[in-house]
N, C-alpha and C. Protein backbone atom coordinates (compact mmCIF):
# COMPACT_ATOMS: atom_id res chain seq x y z
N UNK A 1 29.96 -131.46 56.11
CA UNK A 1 31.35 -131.78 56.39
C UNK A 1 32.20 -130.52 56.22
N UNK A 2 33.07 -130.27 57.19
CA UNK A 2 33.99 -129.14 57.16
C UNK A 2 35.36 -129.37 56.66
N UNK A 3 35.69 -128.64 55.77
CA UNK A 3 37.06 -129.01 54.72
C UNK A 3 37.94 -128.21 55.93
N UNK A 4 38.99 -128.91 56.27
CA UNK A 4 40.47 -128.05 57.22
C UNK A 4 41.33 -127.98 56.14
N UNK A 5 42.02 -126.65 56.86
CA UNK A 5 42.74 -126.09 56.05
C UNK A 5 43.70 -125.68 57.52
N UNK A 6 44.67 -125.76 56.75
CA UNK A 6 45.95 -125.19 57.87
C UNK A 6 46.28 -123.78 58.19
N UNK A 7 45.77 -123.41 59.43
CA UNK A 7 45.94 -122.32 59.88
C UNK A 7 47.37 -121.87 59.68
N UNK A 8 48.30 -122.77 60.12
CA UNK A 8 50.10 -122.85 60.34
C UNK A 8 50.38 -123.45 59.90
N UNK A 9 51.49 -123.65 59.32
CA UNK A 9 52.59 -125.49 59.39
C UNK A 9 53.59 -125.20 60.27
N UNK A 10 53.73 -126.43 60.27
CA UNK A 10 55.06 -126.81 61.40
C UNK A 10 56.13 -125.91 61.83
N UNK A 11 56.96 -126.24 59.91
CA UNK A 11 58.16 -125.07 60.05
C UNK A 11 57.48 -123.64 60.59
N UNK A 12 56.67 -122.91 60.28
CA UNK A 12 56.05 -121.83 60.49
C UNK A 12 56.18 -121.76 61.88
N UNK A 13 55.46 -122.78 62.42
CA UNK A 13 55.81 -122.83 64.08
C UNK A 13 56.57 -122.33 64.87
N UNK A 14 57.68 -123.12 64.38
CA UNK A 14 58.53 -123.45 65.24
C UNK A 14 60.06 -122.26 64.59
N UNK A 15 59.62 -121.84 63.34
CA UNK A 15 60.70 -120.08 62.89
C UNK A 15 59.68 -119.52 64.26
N UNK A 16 58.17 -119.04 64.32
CA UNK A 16 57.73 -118.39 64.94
C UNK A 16 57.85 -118.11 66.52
N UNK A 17 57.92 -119.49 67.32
CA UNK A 17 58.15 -119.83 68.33
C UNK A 17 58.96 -120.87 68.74
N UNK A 18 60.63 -120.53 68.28
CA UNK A 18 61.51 -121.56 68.41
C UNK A 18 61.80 -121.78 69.96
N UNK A 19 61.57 -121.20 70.88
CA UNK A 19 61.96 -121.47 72.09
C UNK A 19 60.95 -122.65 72.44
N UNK A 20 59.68 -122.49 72.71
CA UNK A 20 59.02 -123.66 72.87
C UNK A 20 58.97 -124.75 71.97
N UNK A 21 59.09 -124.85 70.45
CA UNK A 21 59.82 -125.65 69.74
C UNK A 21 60.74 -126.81 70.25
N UNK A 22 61.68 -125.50 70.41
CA UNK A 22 62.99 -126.15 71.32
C UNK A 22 62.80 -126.55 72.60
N UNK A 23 62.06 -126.22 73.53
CA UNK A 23 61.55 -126.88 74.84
C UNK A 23 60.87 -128.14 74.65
N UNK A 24 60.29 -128.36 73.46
CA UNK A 24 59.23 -129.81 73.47
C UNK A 24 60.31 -130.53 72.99
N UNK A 25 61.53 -130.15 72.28
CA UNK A 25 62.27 -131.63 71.49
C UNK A 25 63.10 -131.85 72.54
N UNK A 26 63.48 -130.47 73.37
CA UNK A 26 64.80 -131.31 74.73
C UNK A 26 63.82 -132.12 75.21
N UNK A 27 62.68 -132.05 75.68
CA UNK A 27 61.63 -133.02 76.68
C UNK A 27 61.67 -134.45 75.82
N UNK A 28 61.56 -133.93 74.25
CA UNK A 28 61.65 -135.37 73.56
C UNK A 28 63.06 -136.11 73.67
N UNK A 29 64.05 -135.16 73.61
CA UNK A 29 65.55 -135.59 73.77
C UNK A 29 65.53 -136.79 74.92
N UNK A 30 65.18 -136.04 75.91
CA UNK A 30 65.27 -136.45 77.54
C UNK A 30 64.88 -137.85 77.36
N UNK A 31 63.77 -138.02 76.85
CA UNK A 31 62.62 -139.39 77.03
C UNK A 31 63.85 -140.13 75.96
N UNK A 32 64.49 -139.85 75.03
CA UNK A 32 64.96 -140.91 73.47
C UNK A 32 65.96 -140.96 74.23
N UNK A 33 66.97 -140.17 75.01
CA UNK A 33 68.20 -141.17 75.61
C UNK A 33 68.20 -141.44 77.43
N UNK A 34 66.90 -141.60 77.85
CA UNK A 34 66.47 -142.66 78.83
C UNK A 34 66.97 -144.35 78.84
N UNK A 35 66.67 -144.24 77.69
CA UNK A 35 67.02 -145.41 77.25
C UNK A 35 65.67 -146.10 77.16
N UNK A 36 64.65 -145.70 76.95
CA UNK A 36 62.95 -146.30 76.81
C UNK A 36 63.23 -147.00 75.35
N UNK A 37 62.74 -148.03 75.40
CA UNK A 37 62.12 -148.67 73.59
C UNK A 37 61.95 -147.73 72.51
N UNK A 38 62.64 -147.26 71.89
CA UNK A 38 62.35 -146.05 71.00
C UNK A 38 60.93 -146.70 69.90
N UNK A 39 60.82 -147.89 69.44
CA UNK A 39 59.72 -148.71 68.78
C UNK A 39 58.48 -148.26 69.75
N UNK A 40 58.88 -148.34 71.43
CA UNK A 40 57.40 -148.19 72.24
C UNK A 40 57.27 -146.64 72.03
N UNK A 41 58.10 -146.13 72.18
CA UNK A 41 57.65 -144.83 72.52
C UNK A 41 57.09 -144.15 70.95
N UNK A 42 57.36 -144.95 70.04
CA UNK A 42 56.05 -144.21 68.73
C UNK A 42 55.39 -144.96 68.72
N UNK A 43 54.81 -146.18 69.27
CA UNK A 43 53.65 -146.56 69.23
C UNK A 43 52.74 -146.10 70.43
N UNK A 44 53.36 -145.71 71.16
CA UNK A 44 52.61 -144.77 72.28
C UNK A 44 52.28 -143.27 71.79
N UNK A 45 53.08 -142.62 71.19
CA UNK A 45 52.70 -141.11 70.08
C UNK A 45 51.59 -141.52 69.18
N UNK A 46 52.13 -142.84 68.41
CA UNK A 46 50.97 -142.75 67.32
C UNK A 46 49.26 -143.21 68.17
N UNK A 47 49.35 -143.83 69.32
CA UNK A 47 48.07 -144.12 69.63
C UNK A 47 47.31 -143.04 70.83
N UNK A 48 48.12 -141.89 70.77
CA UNK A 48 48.00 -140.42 71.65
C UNK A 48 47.33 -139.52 70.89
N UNK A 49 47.97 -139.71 69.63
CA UNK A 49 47.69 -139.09 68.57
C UNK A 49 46.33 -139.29 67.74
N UNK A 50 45.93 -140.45 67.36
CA UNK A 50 44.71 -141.06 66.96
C UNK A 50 43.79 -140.86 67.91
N UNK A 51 43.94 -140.76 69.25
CA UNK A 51 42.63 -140.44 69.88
C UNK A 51 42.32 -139.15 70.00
N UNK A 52 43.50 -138.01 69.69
CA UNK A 52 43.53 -136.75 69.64
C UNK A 52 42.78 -136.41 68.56
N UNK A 53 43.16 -137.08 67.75
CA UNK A 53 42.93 -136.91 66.36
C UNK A 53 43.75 -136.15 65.21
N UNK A 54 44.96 -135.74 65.59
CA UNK A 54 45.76 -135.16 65.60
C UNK A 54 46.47 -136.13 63.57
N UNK A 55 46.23 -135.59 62.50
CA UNK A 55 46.16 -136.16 61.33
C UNK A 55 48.00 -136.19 61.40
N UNK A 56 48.44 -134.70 61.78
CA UNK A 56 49.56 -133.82 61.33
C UNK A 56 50.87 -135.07 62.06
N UNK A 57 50.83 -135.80 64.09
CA UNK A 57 51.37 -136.32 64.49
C UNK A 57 51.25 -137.61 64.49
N UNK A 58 49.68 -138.09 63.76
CA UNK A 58 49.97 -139.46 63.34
C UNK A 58 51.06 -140.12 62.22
N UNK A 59 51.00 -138.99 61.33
CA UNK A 59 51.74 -139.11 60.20
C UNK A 59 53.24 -138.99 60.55
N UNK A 60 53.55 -138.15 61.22
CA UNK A 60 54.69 -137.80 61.76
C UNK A 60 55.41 -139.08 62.14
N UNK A 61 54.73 -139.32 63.21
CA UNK A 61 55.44 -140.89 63.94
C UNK A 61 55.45 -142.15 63.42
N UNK A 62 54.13 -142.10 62.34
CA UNK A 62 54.09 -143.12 61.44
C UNK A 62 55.39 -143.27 60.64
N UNK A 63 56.14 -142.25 59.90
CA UNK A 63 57.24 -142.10 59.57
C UNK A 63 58.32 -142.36 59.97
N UNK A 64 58.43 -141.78 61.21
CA UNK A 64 59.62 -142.25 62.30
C UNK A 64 59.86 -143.74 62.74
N UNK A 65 58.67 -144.34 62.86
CA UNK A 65 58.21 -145.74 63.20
C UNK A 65 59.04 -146.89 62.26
N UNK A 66 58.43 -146.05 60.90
CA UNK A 66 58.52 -147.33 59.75
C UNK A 66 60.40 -146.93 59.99
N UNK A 67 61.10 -145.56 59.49
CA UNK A 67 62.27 -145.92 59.82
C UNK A 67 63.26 -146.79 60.47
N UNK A 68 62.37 -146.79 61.75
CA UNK A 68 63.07 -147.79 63.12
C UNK A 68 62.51 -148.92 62.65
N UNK A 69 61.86 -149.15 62.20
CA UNK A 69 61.87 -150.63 61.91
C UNK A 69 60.37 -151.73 62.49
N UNK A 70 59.92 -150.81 62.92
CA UNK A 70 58.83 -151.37 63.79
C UNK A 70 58.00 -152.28 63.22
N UNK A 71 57.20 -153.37 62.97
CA UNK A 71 57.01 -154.32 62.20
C UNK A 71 55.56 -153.14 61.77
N UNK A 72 55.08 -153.82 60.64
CA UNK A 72 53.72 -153.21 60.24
C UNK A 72 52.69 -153.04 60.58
N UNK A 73 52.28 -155.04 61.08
CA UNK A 73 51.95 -154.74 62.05
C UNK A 73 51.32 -154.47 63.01
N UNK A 74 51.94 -154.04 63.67
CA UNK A 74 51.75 -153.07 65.05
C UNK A 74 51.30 -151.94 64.47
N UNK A 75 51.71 -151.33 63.32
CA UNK A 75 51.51 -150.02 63.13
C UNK A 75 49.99 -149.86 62.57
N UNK A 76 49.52 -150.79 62.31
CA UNK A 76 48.32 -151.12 61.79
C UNK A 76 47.39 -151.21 62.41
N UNK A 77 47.61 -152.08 63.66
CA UNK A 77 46.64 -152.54 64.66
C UNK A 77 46.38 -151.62 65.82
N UNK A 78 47.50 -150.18 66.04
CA UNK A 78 47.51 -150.35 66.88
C UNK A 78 46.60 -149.41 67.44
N UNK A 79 45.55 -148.60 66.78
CA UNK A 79 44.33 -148.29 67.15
C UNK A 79 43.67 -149.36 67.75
N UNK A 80 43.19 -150.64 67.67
CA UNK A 80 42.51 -151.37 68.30
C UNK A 80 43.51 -152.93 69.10
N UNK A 81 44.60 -152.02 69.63
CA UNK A 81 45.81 -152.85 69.96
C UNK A 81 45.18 -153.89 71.02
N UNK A 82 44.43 -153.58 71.93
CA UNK A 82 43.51 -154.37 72.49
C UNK A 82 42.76 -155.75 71.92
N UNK A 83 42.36 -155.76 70.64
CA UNK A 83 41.90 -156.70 70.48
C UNK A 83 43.03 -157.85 69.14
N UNK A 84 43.88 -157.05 69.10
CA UNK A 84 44.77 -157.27 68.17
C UNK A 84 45.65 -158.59 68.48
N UNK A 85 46.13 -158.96 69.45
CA UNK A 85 46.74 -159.77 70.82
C UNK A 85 48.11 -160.24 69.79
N UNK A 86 48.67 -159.16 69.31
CA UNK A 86 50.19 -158.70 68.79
C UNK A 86 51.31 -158.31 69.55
N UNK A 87 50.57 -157.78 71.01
CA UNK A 87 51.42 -156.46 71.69
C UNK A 87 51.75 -157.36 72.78
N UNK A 88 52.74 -157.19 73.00
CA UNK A 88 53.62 -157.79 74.30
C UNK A 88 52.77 -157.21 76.26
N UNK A 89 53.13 -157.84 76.70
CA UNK A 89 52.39 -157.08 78.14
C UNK A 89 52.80 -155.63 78.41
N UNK A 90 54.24 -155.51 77.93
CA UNK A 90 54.78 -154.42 78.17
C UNK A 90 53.93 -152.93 77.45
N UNK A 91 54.18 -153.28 76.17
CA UNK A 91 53.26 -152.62 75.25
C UNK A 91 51.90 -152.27 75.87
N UNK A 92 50.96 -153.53 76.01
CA UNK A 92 49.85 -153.22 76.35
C UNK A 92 49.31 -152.13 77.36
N UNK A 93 50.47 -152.41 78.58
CA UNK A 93 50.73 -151.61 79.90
C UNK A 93 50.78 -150.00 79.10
N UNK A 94 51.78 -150.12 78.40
CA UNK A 94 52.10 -148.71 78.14
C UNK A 94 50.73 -148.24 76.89
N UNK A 95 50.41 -148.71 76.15
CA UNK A 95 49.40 -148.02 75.59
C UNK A 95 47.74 -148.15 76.38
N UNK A 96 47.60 -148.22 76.97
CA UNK A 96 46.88 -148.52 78.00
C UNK A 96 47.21 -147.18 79.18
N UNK A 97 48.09 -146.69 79.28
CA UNK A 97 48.59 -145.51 80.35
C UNK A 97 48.32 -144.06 79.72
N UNK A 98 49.09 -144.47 77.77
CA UNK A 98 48.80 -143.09 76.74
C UNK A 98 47.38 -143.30 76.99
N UNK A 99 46.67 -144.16 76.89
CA UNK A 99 45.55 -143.81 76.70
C UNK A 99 44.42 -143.01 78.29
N UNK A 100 45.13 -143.70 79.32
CA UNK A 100 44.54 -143.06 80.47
C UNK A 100 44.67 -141.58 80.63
N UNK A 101 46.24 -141.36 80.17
CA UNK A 101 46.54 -139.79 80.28
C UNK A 101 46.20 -138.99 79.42
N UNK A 102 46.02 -139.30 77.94
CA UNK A 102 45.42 -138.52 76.92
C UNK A 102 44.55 -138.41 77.28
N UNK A 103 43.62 -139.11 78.08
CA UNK A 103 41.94 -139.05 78.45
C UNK A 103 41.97 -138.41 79.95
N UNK A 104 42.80 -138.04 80.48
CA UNK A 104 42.95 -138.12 82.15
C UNK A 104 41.56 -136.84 82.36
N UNK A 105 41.33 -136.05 81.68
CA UNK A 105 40.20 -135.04 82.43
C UNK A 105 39.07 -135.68 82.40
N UNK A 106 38.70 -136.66 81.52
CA UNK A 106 37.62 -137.47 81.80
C UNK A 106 37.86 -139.04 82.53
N UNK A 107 38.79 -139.42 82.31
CA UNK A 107 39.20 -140.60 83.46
C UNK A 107 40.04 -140.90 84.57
N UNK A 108 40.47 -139.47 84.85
CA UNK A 108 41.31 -139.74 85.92
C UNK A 108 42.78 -140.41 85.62
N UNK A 109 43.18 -140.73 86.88
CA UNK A 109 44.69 -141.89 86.76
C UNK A 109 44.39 -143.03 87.82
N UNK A 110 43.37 -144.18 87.21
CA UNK A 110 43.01 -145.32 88.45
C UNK A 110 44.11 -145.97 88.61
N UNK A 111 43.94 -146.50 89.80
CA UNK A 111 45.53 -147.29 90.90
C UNK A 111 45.25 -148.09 90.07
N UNK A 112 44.22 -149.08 89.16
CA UNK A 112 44.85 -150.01 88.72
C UNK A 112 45.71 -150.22 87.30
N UNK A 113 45.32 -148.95 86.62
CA UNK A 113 46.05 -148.99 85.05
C UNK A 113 47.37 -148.67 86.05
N UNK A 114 47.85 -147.64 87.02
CA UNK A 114 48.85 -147.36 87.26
C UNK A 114 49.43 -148.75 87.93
N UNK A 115 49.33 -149.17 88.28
CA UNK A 115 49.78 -150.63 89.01
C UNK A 115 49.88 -151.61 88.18
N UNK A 116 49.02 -151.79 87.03
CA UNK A 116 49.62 -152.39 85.71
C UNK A 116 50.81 -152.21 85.17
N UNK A 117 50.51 -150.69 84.62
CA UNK A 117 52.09 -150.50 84.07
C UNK A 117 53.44 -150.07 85.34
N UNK A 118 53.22 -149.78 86.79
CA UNK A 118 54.43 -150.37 87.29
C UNK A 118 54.55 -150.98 87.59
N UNK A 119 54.21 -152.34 86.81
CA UNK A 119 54.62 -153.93 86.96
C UNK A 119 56.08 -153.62 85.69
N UNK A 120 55.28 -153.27 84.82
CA UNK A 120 56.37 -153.56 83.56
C UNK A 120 57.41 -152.69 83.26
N UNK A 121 57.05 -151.94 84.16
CA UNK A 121 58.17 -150.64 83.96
C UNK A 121 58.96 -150.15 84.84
N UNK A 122 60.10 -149.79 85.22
CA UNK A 122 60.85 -149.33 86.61
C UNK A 122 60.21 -148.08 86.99
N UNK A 123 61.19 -147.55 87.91
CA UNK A 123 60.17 -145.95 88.21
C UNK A 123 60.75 -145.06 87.20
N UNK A 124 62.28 -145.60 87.11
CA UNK A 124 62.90 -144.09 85.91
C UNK A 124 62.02 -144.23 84.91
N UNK A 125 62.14 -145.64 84.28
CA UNK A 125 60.96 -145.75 83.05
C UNK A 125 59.90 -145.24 82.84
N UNK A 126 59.10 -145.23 83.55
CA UNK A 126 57.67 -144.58 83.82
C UNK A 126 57.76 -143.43 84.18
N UNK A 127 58.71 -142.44 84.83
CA UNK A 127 58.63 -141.59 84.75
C UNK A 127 58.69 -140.70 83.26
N UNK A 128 59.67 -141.83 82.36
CA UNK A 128 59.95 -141.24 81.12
C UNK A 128 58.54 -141.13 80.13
N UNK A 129 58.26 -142.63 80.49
CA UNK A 129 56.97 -142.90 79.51
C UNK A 129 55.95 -141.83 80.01
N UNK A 130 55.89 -141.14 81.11
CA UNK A 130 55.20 -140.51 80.79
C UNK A 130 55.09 -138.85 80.66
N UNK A 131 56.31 -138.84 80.63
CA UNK A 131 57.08 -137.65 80.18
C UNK A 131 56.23 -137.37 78.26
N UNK A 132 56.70 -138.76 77.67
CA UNK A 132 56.35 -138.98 76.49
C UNK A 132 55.20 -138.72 76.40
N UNK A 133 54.19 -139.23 77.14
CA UNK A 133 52.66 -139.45 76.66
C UNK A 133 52.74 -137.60 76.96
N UNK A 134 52.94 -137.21 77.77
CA UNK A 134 52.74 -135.49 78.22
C UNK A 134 53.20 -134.85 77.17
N UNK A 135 54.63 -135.05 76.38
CA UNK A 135 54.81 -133.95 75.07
C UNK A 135 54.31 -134.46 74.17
N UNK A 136 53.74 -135.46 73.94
CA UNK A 136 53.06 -135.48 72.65
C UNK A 136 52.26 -135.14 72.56
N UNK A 137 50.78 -135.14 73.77
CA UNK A 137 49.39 -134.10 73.75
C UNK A 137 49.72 -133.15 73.80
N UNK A 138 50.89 -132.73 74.35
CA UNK A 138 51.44 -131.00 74.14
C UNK A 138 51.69 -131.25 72.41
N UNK A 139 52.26 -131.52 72.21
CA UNK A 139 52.79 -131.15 70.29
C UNK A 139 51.22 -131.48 69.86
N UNK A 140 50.22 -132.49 69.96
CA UNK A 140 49.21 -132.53 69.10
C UNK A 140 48.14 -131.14 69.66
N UNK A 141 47.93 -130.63 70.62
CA UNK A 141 47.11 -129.78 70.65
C UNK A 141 48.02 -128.48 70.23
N UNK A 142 48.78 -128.39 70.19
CA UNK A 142 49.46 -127.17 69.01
C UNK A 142 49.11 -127.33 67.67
N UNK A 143 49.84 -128.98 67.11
CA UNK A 143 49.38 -129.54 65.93
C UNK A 143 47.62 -128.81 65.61
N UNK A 144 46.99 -129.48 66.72
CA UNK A 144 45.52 -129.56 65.74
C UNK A 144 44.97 -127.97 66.05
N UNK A 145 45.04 -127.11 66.52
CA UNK A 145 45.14 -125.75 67.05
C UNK A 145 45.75 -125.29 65.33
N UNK A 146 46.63 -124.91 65.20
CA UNK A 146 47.14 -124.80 63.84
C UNK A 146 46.75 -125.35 62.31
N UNK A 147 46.50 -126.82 62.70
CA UNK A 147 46.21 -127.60 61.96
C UNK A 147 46.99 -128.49 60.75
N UNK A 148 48.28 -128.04 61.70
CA UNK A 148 49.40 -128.45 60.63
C UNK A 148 49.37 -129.31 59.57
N UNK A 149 49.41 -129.25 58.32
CA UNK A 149 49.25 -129.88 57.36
C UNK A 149 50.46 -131.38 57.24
N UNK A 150 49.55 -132.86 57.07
CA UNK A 150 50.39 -134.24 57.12
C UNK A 150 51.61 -134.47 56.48
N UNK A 151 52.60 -135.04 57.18
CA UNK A 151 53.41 -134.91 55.92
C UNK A 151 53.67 -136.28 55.43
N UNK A 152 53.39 -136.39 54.65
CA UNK A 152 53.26 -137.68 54.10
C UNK A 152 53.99 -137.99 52.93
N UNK A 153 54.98 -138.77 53.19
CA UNK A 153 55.82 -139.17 52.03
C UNK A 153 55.35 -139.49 50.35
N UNK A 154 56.66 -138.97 49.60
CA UNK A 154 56.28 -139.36 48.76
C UNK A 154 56.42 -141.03 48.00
């Protein structure tokens, strides 16, 4: 077993390279006043993140999540949100899409996950959602590249 250790942290990051910093949170800006489900859009980070594996942005959104209010839960299940039958259609659609695009070099984008979720979603919407699913594998492969250390409340 290999012990990680953090190459970087966060703050380190982002003193180091505040312009792209600052390029990933306007992209996050963009997607939070769309007007998307702010509840969907971290349960779509946190389940982008878990398949990434990404320790540093699970924790992250896990945080943000419980703030907003998001029931538990969801936050619990929602690695195996599929068999969980908690998640609304909408939900499902959309974690079901993070998951096509986090995976897209090995699965492609099939007409039918995409035709799923633009049932439930308009086009601005989906354009946003997947704006979202795109900066968050951008922030977790920086994250796990670095190895940013969790931050986990006290």
């Amino acid at each position: 077993m290999t012990t990680s250790h953090a190459r970087m942290e966060y703050n380190d990051f982002t003193r180091i390279a505040p312009a792209v910093s600052a390029a990933l949170s306007e992209m996050g800006k963009a997607v939070s006043q769309s007007g998307l489900d702010k509840d969907l859009t971290e349960l779509i980070k946190i389940r982008a993140s878990q398949i990434n594996g990404c320790a540093f942005c699970v924790q992250f959104h896990l945080n943000i999540a419980r703030k907003l209010g998001v029931a538990a839960s969801k936050l619990d299940m929602v690695a195996v949100w599929r068999e969980a039958g908690i998640y609304t259609a909408r939900e499902q659609a959309a974690l079901k899409w993070t998951e096509v695009l986090t995976d897209v070099a090995r699965r492609g984008s099939p007409d039918d996950v995409y035709g799923e979720v633009r049932e439930q979603f308009s086009e601005v919407e989906l354009a946003h959602l997947t704006a979202a699913i795109a900066n968050i594998n951008a922030w977790n492969r920086i994250a796990m590249g670095y190895r940013f250390s969790p931050q986990i409340p006290a």
